[in-house]
N, C-alpha and C. Protein backbone atom coordinates (compact mmCIF):
# COMPACT_ATOMS: atom_id res chain seq x y z
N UNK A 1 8.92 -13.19 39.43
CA UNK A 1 7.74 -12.97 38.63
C UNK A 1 8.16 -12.88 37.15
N UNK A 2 7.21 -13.47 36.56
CA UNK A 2 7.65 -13.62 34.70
C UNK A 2 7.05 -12.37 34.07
N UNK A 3 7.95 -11.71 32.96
CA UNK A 3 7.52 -10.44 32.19
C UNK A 3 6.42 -10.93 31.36
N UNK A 4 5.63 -10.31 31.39
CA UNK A 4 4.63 -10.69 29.82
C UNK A 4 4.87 -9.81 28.74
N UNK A 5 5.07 -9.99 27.07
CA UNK A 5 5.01 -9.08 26.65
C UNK A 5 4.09 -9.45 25.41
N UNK A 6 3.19 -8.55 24.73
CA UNK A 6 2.60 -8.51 23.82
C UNK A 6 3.89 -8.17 22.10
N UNK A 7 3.45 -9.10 21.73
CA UNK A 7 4.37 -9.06 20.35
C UNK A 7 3.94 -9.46 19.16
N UNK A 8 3.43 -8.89 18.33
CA UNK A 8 2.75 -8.59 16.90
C UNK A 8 2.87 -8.08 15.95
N UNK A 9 2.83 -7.95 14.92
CA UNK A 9 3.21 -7.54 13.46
C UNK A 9 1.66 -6.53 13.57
N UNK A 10 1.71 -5.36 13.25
CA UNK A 10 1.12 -4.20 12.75
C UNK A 10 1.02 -3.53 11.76
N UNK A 11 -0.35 -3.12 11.11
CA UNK A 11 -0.15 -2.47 10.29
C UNK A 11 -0.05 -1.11 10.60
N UNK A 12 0.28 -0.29 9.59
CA UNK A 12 0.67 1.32 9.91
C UNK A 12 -0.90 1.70 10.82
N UNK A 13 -1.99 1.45 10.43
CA UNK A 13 -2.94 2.09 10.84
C UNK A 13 -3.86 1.01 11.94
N UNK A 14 -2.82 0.03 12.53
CA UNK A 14 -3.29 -0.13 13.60
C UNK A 14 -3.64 -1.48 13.81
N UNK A 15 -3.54 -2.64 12.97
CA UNK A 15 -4.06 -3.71 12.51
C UNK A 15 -3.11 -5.05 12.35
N UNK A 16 -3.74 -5.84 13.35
CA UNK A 16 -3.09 -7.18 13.33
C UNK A 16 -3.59 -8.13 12.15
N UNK A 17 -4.42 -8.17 11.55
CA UNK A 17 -5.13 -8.74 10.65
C UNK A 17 -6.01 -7.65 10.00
N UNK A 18 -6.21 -8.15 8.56
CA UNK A 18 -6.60 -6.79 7.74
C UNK A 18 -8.39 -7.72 7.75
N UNK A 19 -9.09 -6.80 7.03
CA UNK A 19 -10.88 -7.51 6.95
C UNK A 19 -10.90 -9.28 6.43
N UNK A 20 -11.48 -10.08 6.84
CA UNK A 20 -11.51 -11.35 6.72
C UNK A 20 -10.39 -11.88 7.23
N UNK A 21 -9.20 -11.81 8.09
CA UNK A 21 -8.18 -12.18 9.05
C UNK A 21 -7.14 -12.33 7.83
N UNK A 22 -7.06 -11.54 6.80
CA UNK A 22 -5.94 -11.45 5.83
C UNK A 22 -5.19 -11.12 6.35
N UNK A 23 -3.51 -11.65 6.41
CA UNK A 23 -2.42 -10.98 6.87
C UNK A 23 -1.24 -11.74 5.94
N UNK A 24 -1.72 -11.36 4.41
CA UNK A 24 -0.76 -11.36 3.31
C UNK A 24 0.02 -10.43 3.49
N UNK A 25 -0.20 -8.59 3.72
CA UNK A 25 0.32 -7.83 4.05
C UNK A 25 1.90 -7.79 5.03
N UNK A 26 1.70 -8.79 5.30
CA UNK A 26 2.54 -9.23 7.33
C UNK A 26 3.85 -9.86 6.30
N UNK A 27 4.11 -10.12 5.28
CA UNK A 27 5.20 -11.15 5.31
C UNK A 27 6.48 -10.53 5.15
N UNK A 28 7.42 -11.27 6.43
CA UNK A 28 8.39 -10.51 6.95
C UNK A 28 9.55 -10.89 5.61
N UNK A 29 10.71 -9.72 5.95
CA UNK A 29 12.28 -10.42 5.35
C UNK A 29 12.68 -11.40 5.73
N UNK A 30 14.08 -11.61 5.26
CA UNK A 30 14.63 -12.68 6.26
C UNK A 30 15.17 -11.85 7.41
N UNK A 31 15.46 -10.60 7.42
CA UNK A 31 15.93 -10.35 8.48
C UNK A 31 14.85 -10.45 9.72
N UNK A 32 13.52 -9.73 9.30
CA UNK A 32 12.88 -9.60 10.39
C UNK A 32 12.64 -11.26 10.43
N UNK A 33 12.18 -12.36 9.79
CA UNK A 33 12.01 -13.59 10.33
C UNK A 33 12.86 -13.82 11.32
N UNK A 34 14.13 -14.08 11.17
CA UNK A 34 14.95 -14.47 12.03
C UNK A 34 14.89 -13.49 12.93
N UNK A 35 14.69 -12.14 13.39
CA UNK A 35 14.38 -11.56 14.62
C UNK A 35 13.09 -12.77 15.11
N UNK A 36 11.46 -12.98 14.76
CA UNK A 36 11.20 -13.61 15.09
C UNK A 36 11.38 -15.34 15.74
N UNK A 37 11.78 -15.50 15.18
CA UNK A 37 12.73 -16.68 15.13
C UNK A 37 13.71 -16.79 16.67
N UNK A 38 14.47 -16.02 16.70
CA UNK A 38 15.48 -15.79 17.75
C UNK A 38 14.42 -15.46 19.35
N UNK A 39 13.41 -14.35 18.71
CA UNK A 39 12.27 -14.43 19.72
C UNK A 39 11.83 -15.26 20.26
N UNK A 40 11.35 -15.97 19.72
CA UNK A 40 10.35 -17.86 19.59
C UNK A 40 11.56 -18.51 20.41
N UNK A 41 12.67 -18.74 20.14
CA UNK A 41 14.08 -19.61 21.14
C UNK A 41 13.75 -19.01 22.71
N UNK A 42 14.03 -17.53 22.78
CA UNK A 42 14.12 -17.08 23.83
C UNK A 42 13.27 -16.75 24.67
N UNK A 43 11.76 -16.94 24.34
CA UNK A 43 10.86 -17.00 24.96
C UNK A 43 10.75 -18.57 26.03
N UNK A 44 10.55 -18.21 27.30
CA UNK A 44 9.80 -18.98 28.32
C UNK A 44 8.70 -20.18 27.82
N UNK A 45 7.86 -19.16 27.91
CA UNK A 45 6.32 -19.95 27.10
C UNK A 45 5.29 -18.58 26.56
N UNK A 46 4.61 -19.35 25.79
CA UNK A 46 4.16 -18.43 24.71
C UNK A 46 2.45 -18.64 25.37
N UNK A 47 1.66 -17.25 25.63
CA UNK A 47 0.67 -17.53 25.47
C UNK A 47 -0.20 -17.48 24.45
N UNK A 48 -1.29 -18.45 23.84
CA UNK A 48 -2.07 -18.01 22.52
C UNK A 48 -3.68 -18.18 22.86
N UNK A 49 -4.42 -17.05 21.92
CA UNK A 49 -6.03 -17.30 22.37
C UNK A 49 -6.19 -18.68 20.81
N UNK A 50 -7.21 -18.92 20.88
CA UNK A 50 -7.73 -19.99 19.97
C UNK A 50 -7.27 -19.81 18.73
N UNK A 51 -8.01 -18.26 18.13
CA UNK A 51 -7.72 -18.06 16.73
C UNK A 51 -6.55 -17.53 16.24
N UNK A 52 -4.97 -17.26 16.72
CA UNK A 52 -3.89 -17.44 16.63
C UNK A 52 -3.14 -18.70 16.80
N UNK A 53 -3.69 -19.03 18.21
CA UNK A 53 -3.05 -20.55 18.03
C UNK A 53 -4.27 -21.65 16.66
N UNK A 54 -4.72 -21.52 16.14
CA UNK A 54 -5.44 -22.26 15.26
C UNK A 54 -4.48 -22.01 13.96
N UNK A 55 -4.42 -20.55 13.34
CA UNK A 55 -3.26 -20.30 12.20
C UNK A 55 -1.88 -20.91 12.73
N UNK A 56 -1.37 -20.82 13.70
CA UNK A 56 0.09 -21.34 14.09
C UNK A 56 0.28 -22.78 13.66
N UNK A 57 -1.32 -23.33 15.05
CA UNK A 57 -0.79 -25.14 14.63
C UNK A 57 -1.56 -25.52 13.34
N UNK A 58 -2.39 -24.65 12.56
CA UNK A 58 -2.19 -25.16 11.01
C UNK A 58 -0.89 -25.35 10.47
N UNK A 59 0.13 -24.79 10.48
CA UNK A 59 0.77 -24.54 9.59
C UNK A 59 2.60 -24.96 10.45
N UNK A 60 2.98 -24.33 11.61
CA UNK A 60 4.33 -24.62 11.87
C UNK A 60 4.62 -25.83 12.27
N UNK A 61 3.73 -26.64 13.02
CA UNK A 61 4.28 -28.06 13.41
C UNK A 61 4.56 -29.28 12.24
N UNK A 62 4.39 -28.85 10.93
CA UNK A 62 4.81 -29.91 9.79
C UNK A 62 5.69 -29.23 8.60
N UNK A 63 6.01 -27.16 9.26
CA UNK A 63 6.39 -26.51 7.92
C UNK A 63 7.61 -26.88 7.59
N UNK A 64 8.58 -27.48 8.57
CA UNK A 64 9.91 -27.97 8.47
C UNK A 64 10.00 -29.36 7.01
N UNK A 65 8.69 -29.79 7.03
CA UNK A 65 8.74 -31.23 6.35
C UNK A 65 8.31 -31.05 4.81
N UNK A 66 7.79 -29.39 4.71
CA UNK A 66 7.22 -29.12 3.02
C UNK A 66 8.20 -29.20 2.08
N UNK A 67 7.86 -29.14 1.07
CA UNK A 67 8.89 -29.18 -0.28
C UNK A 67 9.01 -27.69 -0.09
N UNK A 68 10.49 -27.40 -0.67
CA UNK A 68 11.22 -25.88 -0.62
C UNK A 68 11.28 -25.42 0.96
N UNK A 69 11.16 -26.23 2.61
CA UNK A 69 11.25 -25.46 3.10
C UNK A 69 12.67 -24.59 3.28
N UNK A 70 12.76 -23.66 3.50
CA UNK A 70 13.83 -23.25 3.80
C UNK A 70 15.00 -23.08 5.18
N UNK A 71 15.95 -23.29 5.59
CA UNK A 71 16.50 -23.36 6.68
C UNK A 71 15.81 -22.64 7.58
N UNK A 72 15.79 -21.13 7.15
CA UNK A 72 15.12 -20.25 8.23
C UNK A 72 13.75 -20.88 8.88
N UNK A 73 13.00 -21.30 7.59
CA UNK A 73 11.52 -21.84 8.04
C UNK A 73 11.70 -23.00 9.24
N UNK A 74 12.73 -23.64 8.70
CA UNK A 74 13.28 -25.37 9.75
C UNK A 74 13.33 -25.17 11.27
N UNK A 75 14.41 -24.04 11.00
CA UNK A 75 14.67 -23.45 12.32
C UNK A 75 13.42 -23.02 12.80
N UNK A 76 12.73 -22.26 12.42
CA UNK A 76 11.57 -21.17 13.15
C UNK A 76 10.81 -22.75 13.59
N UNK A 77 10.15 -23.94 12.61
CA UNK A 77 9.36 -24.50 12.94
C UNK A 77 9.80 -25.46 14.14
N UNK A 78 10.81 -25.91 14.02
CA UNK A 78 11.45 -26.93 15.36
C UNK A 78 11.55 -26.00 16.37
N UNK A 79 11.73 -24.54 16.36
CA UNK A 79 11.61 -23.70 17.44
C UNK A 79 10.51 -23.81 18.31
N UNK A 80 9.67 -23.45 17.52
CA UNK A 80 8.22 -23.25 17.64
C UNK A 80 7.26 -24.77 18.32
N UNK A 81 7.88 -25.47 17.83
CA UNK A 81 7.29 -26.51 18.50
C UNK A 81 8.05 -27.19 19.68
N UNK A 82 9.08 -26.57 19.56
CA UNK A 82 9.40 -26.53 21.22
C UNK A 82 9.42 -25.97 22.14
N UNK A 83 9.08 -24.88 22.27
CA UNK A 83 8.59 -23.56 22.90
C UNK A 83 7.67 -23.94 23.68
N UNK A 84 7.56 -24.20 24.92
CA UNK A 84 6.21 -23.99 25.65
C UNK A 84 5.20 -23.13 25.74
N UNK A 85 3.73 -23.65 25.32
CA UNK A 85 2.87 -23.20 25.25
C UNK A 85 1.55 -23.61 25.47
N UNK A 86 0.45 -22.21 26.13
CA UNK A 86 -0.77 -22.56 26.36
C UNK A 86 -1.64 -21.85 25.91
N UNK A 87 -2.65 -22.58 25.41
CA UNK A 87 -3.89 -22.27 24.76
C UNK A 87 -4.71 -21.73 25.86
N UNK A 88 -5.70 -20.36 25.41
CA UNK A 88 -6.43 -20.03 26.13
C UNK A 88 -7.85 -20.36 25.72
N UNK A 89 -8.78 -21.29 26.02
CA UNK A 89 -10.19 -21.54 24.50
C UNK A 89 -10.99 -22.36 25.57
N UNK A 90 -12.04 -21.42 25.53
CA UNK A 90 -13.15 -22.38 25.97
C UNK A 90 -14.08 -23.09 24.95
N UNK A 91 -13.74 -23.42 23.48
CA UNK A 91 -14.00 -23.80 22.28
C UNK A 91 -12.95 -25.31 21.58
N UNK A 92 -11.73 -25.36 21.94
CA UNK A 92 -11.09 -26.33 21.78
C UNK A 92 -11.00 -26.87 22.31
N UNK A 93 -10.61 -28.22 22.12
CA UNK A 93 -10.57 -29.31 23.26
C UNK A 93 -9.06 -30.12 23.14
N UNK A 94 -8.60 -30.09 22.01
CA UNK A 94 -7.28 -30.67 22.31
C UNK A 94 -6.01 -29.66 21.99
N UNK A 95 -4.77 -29.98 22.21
CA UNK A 95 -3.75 -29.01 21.99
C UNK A 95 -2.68 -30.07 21.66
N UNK A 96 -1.70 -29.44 21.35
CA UNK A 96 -0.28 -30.90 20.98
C UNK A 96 1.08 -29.87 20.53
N UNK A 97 1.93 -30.18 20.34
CA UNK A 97 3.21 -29.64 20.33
C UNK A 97 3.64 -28.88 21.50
N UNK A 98 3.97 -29.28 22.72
CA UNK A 98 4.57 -28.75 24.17
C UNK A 98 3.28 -28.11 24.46
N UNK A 99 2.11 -28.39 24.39
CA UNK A 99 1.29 -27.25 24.99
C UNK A 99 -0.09 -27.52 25.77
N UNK A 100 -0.21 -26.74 26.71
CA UNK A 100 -1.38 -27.25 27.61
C UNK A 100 -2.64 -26.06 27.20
N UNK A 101 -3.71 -26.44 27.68
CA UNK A 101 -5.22 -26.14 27.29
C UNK A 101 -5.36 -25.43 28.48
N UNK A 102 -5.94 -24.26 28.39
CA UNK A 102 -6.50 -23.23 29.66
C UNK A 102 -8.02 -23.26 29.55
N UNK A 103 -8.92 -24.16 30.15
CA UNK A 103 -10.89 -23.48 29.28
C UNK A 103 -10.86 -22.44 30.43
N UNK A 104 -10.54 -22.17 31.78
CA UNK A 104 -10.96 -21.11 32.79
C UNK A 104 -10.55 -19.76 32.44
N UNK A 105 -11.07 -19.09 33.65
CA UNK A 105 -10.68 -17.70 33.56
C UNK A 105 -9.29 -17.10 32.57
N UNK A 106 -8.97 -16.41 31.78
CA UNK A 106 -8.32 -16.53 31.14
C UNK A 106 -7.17 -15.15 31.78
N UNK A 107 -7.62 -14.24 32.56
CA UNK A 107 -7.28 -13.60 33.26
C UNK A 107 -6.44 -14.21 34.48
N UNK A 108 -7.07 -15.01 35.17
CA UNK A 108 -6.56 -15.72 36.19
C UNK A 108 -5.85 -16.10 36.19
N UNK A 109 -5.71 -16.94 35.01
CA UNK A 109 -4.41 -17.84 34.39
C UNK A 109 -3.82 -17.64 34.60
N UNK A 110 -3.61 -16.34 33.93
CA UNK A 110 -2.54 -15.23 33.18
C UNK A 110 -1.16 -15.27 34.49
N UNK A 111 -2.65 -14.23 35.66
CA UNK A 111 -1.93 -14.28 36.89
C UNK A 111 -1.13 -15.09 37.44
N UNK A 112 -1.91 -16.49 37.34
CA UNK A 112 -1.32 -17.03 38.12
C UNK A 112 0.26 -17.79 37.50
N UNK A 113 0.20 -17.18 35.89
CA UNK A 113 1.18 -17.61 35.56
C UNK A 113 2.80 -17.16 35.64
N UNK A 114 2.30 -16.09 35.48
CA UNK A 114 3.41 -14.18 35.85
C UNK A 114 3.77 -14.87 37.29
N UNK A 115 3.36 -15.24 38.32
CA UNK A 115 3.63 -15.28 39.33
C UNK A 115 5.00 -16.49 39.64
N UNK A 116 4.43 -17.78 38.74
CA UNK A 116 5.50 -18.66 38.52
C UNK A 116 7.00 -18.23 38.16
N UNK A 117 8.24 -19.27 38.67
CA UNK A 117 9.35 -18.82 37.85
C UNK A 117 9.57 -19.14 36.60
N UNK A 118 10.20 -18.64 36.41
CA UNK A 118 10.44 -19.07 34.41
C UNK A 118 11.22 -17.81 33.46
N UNK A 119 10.94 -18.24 32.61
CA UNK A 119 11.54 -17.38 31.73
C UNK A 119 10.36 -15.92 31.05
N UNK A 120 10.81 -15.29 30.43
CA UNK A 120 10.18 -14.28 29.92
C UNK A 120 8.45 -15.00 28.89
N UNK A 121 7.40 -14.69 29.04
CA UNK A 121 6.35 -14.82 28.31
C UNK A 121 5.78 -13.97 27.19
N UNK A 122 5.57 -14.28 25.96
CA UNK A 122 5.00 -13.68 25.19
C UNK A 122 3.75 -13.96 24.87
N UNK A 123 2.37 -12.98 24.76
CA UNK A 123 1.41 -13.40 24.54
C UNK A 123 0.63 -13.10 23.00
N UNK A 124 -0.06 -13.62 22.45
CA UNK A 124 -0.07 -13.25 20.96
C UNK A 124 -1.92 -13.65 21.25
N UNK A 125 -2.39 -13.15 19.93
CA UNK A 125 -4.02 -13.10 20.05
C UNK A 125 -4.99 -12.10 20.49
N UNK A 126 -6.04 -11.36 19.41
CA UNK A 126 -5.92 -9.96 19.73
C UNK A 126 -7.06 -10.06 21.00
N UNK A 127 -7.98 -10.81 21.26
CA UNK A 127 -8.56 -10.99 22.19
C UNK A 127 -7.93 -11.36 23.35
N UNK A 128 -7.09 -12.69 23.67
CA UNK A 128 -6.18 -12.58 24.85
C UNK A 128 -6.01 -11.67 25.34
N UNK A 129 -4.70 -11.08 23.87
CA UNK A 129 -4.37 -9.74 24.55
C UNK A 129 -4.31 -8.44 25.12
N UNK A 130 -6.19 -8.43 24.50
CA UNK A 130 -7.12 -6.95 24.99
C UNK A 130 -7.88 -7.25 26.18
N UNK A 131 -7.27 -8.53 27.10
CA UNK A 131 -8.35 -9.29 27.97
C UNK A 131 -7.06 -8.90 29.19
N UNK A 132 -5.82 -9.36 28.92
CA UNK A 132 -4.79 -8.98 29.96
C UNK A 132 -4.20 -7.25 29.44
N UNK A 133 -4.22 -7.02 28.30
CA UNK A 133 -4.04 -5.42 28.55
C UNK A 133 -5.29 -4.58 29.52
N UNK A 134 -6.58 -4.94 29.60
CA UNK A 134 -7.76 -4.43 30.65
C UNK A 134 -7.19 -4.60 31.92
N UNK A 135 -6.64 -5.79 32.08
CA UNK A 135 -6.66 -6.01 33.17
C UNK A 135 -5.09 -5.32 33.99
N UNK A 136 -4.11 -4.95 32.93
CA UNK A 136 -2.96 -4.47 33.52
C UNK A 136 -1.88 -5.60 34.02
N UNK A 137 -1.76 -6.69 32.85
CA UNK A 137 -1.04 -7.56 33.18
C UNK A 137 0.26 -7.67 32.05
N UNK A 138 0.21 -6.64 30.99
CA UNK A 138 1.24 -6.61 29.81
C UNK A 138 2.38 -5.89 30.29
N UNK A 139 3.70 -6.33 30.69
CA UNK A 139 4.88 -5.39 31.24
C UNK A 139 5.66 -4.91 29.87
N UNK A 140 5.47 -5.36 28.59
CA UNK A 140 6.22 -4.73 27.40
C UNK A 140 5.40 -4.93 26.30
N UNK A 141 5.49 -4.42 25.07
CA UNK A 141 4.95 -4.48 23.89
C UNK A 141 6.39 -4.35 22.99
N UNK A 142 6.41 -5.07 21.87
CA UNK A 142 7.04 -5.53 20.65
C UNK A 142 6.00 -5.46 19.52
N UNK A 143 6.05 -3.57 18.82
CA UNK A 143 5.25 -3.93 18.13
C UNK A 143 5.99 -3.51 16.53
N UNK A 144 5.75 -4.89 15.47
CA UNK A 144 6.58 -5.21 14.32
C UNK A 144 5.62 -4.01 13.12
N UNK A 145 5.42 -2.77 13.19
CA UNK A 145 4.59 -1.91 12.30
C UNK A 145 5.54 -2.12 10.95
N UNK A 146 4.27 -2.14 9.67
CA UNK A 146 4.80 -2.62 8.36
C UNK A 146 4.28 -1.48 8.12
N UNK A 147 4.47 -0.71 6.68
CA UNK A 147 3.94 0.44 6.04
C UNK A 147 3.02 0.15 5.19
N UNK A 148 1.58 -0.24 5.76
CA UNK A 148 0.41 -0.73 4.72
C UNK A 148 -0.28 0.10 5.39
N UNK A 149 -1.60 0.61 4.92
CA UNK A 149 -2.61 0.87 5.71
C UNK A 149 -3.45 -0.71 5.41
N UNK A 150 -4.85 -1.09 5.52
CA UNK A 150 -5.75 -1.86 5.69
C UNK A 150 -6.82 -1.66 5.88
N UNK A 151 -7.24 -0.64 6.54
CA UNK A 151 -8.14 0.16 6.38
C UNK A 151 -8.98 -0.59 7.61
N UNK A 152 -9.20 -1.38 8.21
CA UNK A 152 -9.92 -2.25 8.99
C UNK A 152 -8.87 -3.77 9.13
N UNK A 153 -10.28 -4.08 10.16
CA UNK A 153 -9.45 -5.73 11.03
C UNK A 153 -9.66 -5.50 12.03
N UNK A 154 -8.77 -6.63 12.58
CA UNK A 154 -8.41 -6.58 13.84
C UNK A 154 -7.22 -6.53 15.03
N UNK A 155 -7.68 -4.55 15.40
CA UNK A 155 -6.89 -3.84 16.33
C UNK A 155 -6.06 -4.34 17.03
N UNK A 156 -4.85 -4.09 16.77
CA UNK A 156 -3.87 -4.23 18.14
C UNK A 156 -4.28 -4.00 19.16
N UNK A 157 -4.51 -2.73 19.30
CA UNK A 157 -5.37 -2.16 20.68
C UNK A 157 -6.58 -2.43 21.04
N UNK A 158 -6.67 -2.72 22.52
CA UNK A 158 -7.86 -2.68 22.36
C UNK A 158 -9.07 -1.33 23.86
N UNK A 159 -9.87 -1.09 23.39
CA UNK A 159 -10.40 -0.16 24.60
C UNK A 159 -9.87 -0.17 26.01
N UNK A 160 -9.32 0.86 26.41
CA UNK A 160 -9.02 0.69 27.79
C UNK A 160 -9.04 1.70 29.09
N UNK A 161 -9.70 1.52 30.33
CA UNK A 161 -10.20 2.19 31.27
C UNK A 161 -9.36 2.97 31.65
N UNK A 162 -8.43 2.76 31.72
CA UNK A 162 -7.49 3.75 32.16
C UNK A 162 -5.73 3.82 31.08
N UNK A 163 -5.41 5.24 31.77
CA UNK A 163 -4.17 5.20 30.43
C UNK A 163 -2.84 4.18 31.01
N UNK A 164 -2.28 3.59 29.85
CA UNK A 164 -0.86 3.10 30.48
C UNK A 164 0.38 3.55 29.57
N UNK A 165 0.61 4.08 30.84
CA UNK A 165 2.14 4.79 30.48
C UNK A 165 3.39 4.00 29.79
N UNK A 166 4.08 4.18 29.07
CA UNK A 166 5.15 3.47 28.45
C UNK A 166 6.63 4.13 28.12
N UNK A 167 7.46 2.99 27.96
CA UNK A 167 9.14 4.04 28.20
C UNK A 167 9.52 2.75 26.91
N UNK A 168 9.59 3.73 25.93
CA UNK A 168 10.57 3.39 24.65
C UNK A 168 12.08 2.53 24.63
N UNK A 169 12.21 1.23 25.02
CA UNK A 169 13.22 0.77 24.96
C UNK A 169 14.04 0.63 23.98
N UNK A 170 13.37 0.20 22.82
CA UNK A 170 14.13 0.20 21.27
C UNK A 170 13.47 0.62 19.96
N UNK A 171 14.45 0.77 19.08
CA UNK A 171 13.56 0.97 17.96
C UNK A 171 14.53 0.18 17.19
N UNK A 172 14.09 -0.63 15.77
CA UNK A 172 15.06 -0.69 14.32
C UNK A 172 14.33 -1.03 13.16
N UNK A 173 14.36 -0.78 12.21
CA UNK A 173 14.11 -0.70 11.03
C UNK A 173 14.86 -1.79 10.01
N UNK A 174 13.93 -2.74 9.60
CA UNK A 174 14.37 -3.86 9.01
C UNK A 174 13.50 -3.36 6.99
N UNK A 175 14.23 -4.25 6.67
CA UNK A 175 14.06 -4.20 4.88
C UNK A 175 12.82 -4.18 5.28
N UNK A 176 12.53 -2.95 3.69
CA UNK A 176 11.03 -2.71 3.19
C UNK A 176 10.35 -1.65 3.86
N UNK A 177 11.18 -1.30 5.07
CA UNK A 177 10.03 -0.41 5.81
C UNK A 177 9.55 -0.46 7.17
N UNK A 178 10.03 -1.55 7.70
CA UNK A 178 9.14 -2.48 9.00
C UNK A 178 10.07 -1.89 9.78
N UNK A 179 8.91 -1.33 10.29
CA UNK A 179 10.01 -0.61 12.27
C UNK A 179 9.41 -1.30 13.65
N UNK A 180 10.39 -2.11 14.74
CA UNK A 180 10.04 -2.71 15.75
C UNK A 180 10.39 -1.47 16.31
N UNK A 181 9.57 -1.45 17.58
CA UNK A 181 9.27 -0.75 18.23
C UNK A 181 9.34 -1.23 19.46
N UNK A 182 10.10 -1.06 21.27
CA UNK A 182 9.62 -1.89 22.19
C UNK A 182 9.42 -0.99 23.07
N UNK A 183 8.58 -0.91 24.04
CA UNK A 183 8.25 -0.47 25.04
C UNK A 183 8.06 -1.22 26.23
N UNK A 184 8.28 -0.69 27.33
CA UNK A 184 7.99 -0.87 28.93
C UNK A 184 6.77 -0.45 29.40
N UNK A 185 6.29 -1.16 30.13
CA UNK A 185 5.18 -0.20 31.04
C UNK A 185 5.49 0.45 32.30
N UNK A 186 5.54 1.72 32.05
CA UNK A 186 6.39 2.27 33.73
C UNK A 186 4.64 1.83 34.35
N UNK A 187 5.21 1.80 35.51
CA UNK A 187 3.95 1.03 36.50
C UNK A 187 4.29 2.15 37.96
């Protein structure tokens, strides 16, 4: 069975995106990039809801080819577009760079994907991921907290019926302030 883990950049007060889906706030070092970066390699397949995967394939499947990109960027973007991945959207209709289209149950999927062999899964998108955190399908969280408040957006967290317990695997502290954080779900 494949791990799922939720992995996101946070703000101090709770926020994946600040009001109007601003996430100027979010921009990593090089150190933390290349943690991401190294993430993106070692990931299985990546799950994304629409409006994450929409900012992604704006921007990484051609960032390798801009003027000034930088190595790190090269790397992250040839990563990234080789990474297997699936869209969760009953709103889009096409997908491209290694990646397949989910319009069904998005829950189901999920399941039936955890169940496959493979490598470790990361899922990104705050709706996805408040759709399989309900449901009790997230086995870790990676969460990248920056020292901003924002005051609003949209929550990492999202409402949930019952509590889930967690066991602190790591912590580190990268330039500027930014502490990763990982947790388990004891189950």
């Amino acid at each position: 069975m494949r791990k799922l883990t939720f992995a996101m950049n946070m703000s101090l007060d709770g926020y994946i995106a600040a009001p109007g889906d601003d996430l100027g706030w979010s921009m990593p070092s090089d150190e933390l990039f290349q943690w991401w970066s190294d993430r993106v390699d070692a990931t299985g397949l990546a799950l994304y809801g629409r409006g994450l995967w929409e900012t992604m394939s704006s921007h990484w499947p051609t960032a390798d080819k801009q003027p000034g990109a930088t190595p790190a960027a090269i790397e992250f973007a040839g990563r990234w577009r080789d990474m297997p991945k699936v869209v969760f959207s009953s709103t889009t209709s096409t997908v491209d760079w290694n990646t397949r289209l989910v319009t069904g149950d998005a829950v189901t999927g999920i399941t039936r994907l955890k169940a496959d062999d493979g490598g470790p899964m990361d899922i990104g998108g705050a709706t996805l991921a408040a759709a399989a955190m309900r449901a009790g399908l997230i086995d870790g969280y990676a969460i990248v907290t920056h020292p901003v408040l924002v005051g609003g957006g949209t929550p990492f967290f999202t409402a949930l019926d019952n509590w889930v317990n967690l066991s602190l695997v790591e912590t580190r502290t990268f330039p500027d302030g930014v502490v990763l954080t990982r947790y388990e779900t004891r189950r």
